[in-house]
PDB file of N, CA and C in Angstrom:
ATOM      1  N   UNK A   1       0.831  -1.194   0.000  1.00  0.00           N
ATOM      2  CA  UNK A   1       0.000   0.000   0.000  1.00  0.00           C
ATOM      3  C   UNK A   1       0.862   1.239   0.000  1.00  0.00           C
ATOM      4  N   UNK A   2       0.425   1.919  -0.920  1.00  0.00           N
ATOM      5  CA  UNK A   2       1.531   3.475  -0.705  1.00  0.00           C
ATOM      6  C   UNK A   2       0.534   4.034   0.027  1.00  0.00           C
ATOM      7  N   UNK A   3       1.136   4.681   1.545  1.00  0.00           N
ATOM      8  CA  UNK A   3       0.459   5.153   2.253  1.00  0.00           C
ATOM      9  C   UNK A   3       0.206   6.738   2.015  1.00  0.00           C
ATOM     10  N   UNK A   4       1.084   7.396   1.381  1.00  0.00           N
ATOM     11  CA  UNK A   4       0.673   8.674   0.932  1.00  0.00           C
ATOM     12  C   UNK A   4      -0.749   8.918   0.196  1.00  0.00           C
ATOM     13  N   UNK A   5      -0.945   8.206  -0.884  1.00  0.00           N
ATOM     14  CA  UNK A   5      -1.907   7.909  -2.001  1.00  0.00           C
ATOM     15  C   UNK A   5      -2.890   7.756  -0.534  1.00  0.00           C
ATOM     16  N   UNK A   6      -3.443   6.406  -0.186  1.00  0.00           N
ATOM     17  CA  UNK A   6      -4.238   6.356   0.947  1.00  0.00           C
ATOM     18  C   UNK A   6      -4.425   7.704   1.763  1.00  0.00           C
ATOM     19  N   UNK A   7      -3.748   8.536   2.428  1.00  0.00           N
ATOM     20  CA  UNK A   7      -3.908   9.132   2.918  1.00  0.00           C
ATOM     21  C   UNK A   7      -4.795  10.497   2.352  1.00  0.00           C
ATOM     22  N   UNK A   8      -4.199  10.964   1.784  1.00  0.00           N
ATOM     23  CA  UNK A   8      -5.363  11.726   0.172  1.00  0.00           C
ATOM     24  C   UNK A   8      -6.144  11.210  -0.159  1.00  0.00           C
ATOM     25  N   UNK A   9      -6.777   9.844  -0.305  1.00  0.00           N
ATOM     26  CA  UNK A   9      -7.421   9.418  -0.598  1.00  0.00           C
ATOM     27  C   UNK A   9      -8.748   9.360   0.556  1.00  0.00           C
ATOM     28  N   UNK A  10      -8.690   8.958   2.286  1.00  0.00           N
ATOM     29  CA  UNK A  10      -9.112   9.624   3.354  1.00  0.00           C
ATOM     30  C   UNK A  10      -9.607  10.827   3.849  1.00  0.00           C
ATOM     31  N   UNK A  11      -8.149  11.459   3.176  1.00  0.00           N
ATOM     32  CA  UNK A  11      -8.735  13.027   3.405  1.00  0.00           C
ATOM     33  C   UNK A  11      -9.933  13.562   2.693  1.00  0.00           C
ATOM     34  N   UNK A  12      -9.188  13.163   1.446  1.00  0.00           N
ATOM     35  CA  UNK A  12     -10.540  13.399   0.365  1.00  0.00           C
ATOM     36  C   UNK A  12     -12.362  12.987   0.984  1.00  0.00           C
ATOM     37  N   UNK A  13     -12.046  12.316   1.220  1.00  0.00           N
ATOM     38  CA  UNK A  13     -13.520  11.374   1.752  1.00  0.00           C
ATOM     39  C   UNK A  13     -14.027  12.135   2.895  1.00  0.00           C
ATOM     40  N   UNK A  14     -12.894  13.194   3.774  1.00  0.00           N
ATOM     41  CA  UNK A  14     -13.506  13.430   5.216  1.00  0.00           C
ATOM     42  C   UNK A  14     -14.146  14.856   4.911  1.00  0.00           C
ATOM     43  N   UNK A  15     -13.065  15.486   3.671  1.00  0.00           N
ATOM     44  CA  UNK A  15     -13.703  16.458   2.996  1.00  0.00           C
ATOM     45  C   UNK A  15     -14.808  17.097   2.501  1.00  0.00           C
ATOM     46  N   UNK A  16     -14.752  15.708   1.827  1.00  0.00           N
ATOM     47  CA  UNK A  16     -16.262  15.436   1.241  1.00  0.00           C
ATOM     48  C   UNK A  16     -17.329  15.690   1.973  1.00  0.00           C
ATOM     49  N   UNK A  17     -17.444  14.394   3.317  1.00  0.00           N
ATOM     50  CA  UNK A  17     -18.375  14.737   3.790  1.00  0.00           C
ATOM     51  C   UNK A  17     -18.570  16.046   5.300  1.00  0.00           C
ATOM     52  N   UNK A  18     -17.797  16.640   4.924  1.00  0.00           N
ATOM     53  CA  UNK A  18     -17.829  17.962   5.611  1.00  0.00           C
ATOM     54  C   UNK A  18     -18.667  18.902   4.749  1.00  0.00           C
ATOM     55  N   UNK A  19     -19.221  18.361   3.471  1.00  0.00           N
ATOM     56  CA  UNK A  19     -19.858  19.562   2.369  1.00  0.00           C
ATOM     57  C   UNK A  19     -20.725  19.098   2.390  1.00  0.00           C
ATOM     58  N   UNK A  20     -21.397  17.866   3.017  1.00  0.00           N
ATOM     59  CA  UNK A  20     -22.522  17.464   2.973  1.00  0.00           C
ATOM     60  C   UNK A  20     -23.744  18.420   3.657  1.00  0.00           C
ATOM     61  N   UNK A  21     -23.432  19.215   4.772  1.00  0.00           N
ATOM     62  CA  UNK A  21     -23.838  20.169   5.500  1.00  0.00           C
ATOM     63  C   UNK A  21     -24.786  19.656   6.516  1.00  0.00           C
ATOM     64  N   UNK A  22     -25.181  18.308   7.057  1.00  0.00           N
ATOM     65  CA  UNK A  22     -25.631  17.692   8.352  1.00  0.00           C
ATOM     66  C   UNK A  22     -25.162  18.011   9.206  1.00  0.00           C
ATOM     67  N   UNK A  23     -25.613  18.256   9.933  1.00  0.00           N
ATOM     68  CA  UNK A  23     -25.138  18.629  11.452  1.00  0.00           C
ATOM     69  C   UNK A  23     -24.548  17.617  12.083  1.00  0.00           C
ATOM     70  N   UNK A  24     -25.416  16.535  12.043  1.00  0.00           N
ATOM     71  CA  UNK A  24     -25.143  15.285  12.768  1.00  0.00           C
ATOM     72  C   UNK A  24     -23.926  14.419  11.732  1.00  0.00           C
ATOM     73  N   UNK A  25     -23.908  14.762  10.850  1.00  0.00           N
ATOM     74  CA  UNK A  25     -22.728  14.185   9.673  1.00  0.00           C
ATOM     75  C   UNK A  25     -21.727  15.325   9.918  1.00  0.00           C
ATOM     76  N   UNK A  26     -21.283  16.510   9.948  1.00  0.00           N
ATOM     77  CA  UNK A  26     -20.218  17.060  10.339  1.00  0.00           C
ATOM     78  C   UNK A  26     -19.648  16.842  11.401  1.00  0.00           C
ATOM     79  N   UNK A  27     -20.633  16.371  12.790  1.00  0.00           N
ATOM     80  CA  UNK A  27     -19.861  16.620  13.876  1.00  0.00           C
ATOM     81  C   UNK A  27     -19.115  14.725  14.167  1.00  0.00           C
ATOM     82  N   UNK A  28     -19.750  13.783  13.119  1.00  0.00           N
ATOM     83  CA  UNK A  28     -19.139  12.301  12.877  1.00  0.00           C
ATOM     84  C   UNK A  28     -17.550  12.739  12.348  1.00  0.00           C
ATOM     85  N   UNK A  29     -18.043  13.624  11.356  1.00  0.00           N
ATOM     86  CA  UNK A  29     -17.507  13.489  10.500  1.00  0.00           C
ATOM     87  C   UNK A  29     -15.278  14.151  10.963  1.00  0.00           C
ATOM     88  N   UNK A  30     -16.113  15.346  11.739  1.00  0.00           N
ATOM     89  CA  UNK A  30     -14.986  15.858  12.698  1.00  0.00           C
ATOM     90  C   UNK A  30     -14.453  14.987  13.388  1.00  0.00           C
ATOM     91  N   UNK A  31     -15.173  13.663  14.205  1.00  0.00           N
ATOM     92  CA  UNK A  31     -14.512  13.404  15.010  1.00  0.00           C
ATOM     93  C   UNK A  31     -14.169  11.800  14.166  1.00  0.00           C
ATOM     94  N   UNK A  32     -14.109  12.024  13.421  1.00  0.00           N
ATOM     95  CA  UNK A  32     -12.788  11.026  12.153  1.00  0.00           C
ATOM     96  C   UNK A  32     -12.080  11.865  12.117  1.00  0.00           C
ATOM     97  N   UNK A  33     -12.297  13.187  11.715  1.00  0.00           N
ATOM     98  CA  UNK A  33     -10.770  13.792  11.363  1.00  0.00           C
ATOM     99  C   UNK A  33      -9.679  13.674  13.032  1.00  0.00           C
ATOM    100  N   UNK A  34     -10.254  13.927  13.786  1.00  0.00           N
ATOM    101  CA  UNK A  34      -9.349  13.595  14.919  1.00  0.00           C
ATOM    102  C   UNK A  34      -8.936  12.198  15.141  1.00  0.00           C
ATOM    103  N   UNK A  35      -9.798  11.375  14.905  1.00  0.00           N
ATOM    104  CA  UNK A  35      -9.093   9.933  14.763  1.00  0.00           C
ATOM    105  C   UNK A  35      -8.141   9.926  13.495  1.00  0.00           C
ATOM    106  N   UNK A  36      -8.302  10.217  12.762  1.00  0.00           N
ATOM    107  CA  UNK A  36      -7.161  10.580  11.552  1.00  0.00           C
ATOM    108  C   UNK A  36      -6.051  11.099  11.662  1.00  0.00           C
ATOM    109  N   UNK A  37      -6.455  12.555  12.355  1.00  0.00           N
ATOM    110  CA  UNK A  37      -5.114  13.129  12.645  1.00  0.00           C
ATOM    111  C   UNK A  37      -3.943  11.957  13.811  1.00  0.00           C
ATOM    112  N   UNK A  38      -4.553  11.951  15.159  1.00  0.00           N
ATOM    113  CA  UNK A  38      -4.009  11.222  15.550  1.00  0.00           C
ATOM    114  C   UNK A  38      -3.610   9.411  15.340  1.00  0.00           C
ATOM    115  N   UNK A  39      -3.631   9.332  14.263  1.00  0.00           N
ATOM    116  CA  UNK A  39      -3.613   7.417  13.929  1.00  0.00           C
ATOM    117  C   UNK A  39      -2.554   8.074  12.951  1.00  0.00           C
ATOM    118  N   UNK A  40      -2.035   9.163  12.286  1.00  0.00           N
ATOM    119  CA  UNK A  40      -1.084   9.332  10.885  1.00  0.00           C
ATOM    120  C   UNK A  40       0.115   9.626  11.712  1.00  0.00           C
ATOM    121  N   UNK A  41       1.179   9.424  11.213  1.00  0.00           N
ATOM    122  CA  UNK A  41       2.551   9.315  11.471  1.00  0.00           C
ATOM    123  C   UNK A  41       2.903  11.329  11.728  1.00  0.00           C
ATOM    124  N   UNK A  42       3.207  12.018  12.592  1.00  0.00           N
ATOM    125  CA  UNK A  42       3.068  13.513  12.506  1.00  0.00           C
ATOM    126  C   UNK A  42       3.717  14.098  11.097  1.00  0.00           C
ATOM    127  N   UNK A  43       5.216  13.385  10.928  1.00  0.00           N
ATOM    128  CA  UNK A  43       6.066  13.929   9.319  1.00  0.00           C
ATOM    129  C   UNK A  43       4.912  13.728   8.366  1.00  0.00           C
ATOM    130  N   UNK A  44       4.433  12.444   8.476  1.00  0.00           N
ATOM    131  CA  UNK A  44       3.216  12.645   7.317  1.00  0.00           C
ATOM    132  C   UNK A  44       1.936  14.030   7.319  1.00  0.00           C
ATOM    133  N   UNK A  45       2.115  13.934   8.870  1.00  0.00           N
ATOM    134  CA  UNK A  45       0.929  15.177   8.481  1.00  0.00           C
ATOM    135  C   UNK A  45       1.388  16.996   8.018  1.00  0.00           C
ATOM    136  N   UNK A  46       2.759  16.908   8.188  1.00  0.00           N
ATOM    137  CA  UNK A  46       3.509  18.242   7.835  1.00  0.00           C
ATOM    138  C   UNK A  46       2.980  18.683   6.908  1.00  0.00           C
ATOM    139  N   UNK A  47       3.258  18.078   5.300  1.00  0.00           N
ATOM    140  CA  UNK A  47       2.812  18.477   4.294  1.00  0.00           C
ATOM    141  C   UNK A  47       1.628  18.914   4.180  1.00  0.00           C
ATOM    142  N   UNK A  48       0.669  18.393   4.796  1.00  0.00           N
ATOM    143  CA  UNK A  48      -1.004  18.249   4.797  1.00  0.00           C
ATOM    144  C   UNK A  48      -1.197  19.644   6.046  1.00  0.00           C
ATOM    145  N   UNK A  49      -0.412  20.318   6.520  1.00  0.00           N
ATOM    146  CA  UNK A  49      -0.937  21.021   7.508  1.00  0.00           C
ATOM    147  C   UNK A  49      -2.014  22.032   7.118  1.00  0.00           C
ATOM    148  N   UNK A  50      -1.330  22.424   6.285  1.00  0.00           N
ATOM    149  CA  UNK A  50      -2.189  24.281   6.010  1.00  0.00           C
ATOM    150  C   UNK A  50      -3.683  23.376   5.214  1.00  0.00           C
ATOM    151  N   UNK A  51      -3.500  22.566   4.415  1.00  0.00           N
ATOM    152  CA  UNK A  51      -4.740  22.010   3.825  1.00  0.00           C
ATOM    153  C   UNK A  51      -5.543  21.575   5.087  1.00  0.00           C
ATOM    154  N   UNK A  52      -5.404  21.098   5.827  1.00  0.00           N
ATOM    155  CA  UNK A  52      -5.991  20.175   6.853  1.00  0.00           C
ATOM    156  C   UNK A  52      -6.551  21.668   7.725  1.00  0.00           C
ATOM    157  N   UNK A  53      -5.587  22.661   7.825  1.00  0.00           N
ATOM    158  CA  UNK A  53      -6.144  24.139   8.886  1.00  0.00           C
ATOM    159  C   UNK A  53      -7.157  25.041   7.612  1.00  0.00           C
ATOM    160  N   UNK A  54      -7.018  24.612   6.302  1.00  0.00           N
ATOM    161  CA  UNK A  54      -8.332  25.238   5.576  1.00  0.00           C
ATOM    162  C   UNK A  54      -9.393  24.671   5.728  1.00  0.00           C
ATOM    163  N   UNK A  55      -9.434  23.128   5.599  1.00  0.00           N
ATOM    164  CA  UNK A  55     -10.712  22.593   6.064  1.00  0.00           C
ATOM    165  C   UNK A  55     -11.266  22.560   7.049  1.00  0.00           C
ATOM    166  N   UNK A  56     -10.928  22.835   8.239  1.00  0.00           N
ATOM    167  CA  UNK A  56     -11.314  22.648   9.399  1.00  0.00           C
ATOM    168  C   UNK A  56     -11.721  24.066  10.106  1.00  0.00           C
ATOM    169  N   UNK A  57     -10.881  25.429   8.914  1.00  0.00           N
ATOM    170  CA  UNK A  57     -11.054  26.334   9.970  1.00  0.00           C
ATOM    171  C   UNK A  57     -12.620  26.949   9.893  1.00  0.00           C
ATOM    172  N   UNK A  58     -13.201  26.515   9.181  1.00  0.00           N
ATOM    173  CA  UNK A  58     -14.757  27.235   8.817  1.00  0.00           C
ATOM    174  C   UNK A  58     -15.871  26.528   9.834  1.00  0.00           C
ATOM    175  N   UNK A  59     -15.184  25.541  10.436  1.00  0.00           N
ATOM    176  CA  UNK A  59     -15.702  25.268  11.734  1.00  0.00           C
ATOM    177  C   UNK A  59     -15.733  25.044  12.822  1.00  0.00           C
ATOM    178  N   UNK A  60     -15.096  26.077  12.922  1.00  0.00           N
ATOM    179  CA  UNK A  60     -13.738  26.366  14.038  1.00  0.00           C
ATOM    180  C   UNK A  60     -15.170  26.765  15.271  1.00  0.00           C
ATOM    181  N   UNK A  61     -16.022  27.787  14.850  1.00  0.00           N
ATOM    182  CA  UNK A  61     -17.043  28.597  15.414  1.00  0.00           C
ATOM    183  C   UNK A  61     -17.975  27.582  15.608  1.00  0.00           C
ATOM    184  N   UNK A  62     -18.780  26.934  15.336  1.00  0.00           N
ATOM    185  CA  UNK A  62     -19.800  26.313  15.488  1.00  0.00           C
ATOM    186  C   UNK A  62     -19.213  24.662  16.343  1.00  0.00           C
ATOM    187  N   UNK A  63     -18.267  24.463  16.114  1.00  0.00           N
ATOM    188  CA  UNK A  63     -18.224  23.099  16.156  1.00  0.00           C
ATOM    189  C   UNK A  63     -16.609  23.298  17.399  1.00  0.00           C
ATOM    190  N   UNK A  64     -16.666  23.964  17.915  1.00  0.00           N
ATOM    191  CA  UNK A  64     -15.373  24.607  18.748  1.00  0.00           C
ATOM    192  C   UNK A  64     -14.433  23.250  19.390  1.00  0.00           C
ATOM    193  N   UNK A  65     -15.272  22.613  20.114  1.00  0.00           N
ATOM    194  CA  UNK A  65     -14.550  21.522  21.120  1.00  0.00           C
ATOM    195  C   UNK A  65     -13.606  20.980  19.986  1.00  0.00           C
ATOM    196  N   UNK A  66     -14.522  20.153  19.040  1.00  0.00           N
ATOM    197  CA  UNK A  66     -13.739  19.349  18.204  1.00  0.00           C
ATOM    198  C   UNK A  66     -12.788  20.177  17.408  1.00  0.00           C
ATOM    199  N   UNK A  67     -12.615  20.916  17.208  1.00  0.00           N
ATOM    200  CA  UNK A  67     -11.634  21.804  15.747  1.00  0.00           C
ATOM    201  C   UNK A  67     -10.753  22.048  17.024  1.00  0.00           C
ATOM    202  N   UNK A  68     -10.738  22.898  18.082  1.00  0.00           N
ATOM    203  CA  UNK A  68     -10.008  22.964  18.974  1.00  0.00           C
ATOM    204  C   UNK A  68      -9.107  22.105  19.458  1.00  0.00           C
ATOM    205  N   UNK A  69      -9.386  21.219  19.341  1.00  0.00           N
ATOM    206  CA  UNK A  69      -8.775  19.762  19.859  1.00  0.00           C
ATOM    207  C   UNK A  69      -7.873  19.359  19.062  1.00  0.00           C
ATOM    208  N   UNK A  70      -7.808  19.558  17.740  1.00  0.00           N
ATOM    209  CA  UNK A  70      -7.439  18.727  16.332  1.00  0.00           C
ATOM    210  C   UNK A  70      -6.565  20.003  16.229  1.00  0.00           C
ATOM    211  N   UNK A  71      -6.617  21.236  16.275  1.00  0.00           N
ATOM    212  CA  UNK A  71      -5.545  22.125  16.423  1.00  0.00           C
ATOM    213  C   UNK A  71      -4.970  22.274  17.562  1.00  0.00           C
ATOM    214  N   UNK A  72      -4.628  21.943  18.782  1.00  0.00           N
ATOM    215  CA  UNK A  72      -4.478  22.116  19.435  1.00  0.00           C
ATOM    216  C   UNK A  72      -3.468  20.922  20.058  1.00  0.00           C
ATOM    217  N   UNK A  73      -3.786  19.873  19.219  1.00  0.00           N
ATOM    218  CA  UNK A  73      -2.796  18.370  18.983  1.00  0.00           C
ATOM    219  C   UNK A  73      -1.813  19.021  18.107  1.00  0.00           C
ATOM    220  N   UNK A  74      -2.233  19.787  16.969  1.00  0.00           N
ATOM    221  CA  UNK A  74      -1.405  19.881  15.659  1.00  0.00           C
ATOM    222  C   UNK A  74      -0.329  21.345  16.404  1.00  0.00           C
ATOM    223  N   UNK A  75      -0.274  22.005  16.428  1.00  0.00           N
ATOM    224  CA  UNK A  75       0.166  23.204  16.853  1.00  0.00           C
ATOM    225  C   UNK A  75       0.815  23.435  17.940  1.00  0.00           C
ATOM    226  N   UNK A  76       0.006  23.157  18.983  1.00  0.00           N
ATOM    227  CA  UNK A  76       0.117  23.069  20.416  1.00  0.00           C
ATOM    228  C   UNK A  76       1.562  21.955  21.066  1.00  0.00           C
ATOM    229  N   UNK A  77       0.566  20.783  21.125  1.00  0.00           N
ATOM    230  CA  UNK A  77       0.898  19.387  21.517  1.00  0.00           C
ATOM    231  C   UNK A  77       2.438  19.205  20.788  1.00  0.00           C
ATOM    232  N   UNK A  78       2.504  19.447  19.257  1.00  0.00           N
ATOM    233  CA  UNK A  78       2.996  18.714  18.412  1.00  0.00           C
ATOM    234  C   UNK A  78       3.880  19.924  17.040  1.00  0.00           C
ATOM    235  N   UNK A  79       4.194  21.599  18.056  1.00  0.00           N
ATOM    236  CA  UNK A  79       4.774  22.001  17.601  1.00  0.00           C
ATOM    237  C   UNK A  79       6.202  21.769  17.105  1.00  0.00           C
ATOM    238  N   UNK A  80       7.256  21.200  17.994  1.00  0.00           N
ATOM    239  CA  UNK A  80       8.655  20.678  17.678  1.00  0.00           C
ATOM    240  C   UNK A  80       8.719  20.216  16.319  1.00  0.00           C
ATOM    241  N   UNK A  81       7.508  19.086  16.269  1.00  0.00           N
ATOM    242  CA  UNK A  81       7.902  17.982  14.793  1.00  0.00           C
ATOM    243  C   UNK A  81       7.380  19.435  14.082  1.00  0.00           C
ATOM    244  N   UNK A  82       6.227  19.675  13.966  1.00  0.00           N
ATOM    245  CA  UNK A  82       5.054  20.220  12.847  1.00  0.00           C
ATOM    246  C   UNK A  82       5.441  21.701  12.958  1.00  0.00           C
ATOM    247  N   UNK A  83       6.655  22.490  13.842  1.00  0.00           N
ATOM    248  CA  UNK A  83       6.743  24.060  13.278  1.00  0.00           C
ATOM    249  C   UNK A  83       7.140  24.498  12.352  1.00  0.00           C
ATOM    250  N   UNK A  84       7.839  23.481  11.645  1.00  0.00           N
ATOM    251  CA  UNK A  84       8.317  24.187  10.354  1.00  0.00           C
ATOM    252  C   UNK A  84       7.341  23.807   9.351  1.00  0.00           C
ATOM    253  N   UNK A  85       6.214  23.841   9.302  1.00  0.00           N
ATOM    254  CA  UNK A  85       5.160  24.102   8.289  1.00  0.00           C
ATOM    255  C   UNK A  85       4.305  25.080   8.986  1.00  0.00           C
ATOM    256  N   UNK A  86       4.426  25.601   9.885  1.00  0.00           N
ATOM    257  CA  UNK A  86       3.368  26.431  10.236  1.00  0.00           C
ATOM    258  C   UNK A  86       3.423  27.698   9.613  1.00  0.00           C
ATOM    259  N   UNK A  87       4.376  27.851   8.403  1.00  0.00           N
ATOM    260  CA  UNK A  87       4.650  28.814   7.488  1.00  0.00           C
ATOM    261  C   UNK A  87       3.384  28.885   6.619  1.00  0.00           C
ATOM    262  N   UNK A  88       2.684  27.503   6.482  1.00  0.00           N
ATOM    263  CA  UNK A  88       1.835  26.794   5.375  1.00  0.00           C
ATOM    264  C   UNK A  88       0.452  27.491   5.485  1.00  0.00           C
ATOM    265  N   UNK A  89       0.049  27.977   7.070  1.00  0.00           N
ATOM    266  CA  UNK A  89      -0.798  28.715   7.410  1.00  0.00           C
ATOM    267  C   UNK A  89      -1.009  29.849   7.692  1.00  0.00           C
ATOM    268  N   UNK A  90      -1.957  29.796   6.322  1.00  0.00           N
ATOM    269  CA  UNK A  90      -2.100  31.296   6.071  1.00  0.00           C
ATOM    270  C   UNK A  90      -3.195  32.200   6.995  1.00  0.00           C
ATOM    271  N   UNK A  91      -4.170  31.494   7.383  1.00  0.00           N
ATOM    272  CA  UNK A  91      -5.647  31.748   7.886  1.00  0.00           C
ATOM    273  C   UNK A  91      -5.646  31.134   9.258  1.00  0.00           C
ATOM    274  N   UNK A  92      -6.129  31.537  10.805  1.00  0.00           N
ATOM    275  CA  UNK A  92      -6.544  30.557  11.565  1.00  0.00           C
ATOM    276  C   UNK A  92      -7.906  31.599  12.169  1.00  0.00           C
ATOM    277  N   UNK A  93      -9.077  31.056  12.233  1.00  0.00           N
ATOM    278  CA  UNK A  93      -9.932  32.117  12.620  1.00  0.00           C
ATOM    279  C   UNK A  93      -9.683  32.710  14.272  1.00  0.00           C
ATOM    280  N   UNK A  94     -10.454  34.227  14.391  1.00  0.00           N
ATOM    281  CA  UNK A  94      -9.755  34.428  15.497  1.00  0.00           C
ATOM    282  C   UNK A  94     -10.981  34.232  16.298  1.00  0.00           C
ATOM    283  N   UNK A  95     -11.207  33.043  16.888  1.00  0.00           N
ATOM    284  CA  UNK A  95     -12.218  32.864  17.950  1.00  0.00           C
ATOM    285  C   UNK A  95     -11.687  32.141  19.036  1.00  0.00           C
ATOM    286  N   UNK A  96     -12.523  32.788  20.311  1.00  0.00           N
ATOM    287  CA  UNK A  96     -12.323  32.467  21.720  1.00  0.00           C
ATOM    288  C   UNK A  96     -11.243  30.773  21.897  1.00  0.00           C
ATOM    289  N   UNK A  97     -11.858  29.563  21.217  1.00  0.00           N
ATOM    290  CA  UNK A  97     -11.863  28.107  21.784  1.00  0.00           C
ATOM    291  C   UNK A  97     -10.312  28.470  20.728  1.00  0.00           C
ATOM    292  N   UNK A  98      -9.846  29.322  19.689  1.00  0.00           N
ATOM    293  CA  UNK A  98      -8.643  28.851  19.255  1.00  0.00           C
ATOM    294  C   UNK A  98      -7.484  30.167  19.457  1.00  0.00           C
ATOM    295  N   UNK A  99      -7.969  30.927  20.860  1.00  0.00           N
ATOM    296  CA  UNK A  99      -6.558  31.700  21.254  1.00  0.00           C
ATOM    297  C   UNK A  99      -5.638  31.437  21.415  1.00  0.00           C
ATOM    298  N   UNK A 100      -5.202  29.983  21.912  1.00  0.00           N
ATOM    299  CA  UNK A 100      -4.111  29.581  22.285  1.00  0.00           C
ATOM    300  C   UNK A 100      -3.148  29.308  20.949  1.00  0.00           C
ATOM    301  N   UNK A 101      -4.149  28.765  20.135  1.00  0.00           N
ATOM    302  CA  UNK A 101      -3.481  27.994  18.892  1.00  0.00           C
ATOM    303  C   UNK A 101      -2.827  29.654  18.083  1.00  0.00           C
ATOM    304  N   UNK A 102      -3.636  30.841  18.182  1.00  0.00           N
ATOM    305  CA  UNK A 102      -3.130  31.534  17.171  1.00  0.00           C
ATOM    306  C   UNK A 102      -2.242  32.378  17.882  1.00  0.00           C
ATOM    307  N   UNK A 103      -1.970  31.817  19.458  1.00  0.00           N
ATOM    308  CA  UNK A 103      -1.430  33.003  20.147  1.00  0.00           C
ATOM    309  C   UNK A 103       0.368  31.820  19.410  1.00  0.00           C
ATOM    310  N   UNK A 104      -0.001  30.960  19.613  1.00  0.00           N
ATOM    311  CA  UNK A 104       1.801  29.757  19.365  1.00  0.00           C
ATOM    312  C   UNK A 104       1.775  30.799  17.543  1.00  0.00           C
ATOM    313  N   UNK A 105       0.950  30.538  16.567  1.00  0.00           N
ATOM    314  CA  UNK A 105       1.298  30.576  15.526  1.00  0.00           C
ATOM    315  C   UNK A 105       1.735  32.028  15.403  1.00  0.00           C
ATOM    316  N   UNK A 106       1.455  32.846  15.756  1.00  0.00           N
ATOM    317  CA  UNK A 106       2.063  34.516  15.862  1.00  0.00           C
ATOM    318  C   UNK A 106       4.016  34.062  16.695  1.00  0.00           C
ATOM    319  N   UNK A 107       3.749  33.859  17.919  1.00  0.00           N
ATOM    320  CA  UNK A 107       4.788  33.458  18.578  1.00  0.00           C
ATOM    321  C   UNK A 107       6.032  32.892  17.306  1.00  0.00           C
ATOM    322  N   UNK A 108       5.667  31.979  16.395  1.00  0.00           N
ATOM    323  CA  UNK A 108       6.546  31.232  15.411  1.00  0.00           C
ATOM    324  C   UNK A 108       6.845  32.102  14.552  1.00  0.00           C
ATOM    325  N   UNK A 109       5.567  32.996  14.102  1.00  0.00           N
ATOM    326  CA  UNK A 109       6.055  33.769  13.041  1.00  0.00           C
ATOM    327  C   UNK A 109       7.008  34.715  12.982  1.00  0.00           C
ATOM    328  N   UNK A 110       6.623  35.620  14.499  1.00  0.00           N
ATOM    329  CA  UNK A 110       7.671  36.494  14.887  1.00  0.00           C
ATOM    330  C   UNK A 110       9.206  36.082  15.318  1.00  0.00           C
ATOM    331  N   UNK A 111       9.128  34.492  15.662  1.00  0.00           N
ATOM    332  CA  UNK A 111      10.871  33.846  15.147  1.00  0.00           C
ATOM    333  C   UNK A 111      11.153  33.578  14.342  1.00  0.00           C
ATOM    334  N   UNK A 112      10.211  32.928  12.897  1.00  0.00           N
ATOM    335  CA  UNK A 112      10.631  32.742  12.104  1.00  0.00           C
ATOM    336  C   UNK A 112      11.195  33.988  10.990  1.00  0.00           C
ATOM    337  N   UNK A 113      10.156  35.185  11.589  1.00  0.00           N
ATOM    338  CA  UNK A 113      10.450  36.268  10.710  1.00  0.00           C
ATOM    339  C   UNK A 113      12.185  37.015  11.144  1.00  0.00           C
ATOM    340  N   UNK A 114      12.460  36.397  12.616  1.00  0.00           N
ATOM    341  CA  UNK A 114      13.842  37.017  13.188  1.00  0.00           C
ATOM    342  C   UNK A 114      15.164  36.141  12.822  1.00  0.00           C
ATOM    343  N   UNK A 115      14.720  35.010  12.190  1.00  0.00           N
ATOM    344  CA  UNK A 115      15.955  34.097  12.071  1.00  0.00           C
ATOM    345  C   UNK A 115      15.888  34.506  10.319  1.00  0.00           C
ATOM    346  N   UNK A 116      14.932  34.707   9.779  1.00  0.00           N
ATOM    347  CA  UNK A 116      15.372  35.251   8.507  1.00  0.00           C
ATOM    348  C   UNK A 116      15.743  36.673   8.064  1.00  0.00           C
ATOM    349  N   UNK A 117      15.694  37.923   8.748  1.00  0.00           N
ATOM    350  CA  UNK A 117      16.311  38.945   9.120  1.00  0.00           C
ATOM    351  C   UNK A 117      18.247  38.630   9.535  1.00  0.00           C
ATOM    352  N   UNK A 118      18.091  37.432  10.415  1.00  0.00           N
ATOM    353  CA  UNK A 118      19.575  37.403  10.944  1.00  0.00           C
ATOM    354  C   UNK A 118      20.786  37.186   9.764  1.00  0.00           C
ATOM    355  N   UNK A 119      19.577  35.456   8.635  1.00  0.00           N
ATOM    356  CA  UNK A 119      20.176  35.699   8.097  1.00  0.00           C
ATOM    357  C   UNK A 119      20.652  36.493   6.825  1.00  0.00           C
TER     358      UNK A 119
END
């Protein structure tokens, strides 16, 4: 099995049914993406970051616990492996349940923006 292919191939599917617009099917559907996130290898999820923080961030507001959680593994928990893609994110909405997450991603930017000044 090439696990990359699979993995796009998952995502795709969780995507999907995030456009379905059920209530009761988004909030399933979220809490696969957290079984997802956490069951994938973290290097694998690097690449996938900023895609994975577009899909998720439009329900950041309504659906708080879960999106909170799934950023909050990714960012938070699991900055060391996953900071050097946090370049990848462009957008994080600014609501209450994700201060913490955008307070780290400012924090990175303003080092990442000082180590490329240095050099």
């Amino acid at each position: 099995w090439d696990h990359a292919l699979l993995h796009k191939k998952v995502l795709a599917i969780l995507r999907h049914c995030l456009q379905l617009g059920d209530e009761e099917i988004t909030e399933l559907t979220l809490s696969a993406w957290n079984c997802f996130i956490h069951s994938v290898e973290l290097e694998t999820l690097g690449p996938l970051l900023g895609q994975i923080v577009v899909t998720l961030s439009p329900f950041a507001d309504h659906h708080s616990a879960t999106v909170s959680k799934i950023f909050d593994f990714l960012i938070i928990q699991n900055k060391e492996v996953l900071g050097s893609f946090f370049d990848e994110i462009y957008f994080m909405p600014d609501v209450p349940s994700l201060a913490c997450i955008n307070t780290e991603l400012r924090k990175h930017s303003h080092t990442s923006k000082s180590l490329h000044q240095q050099l």
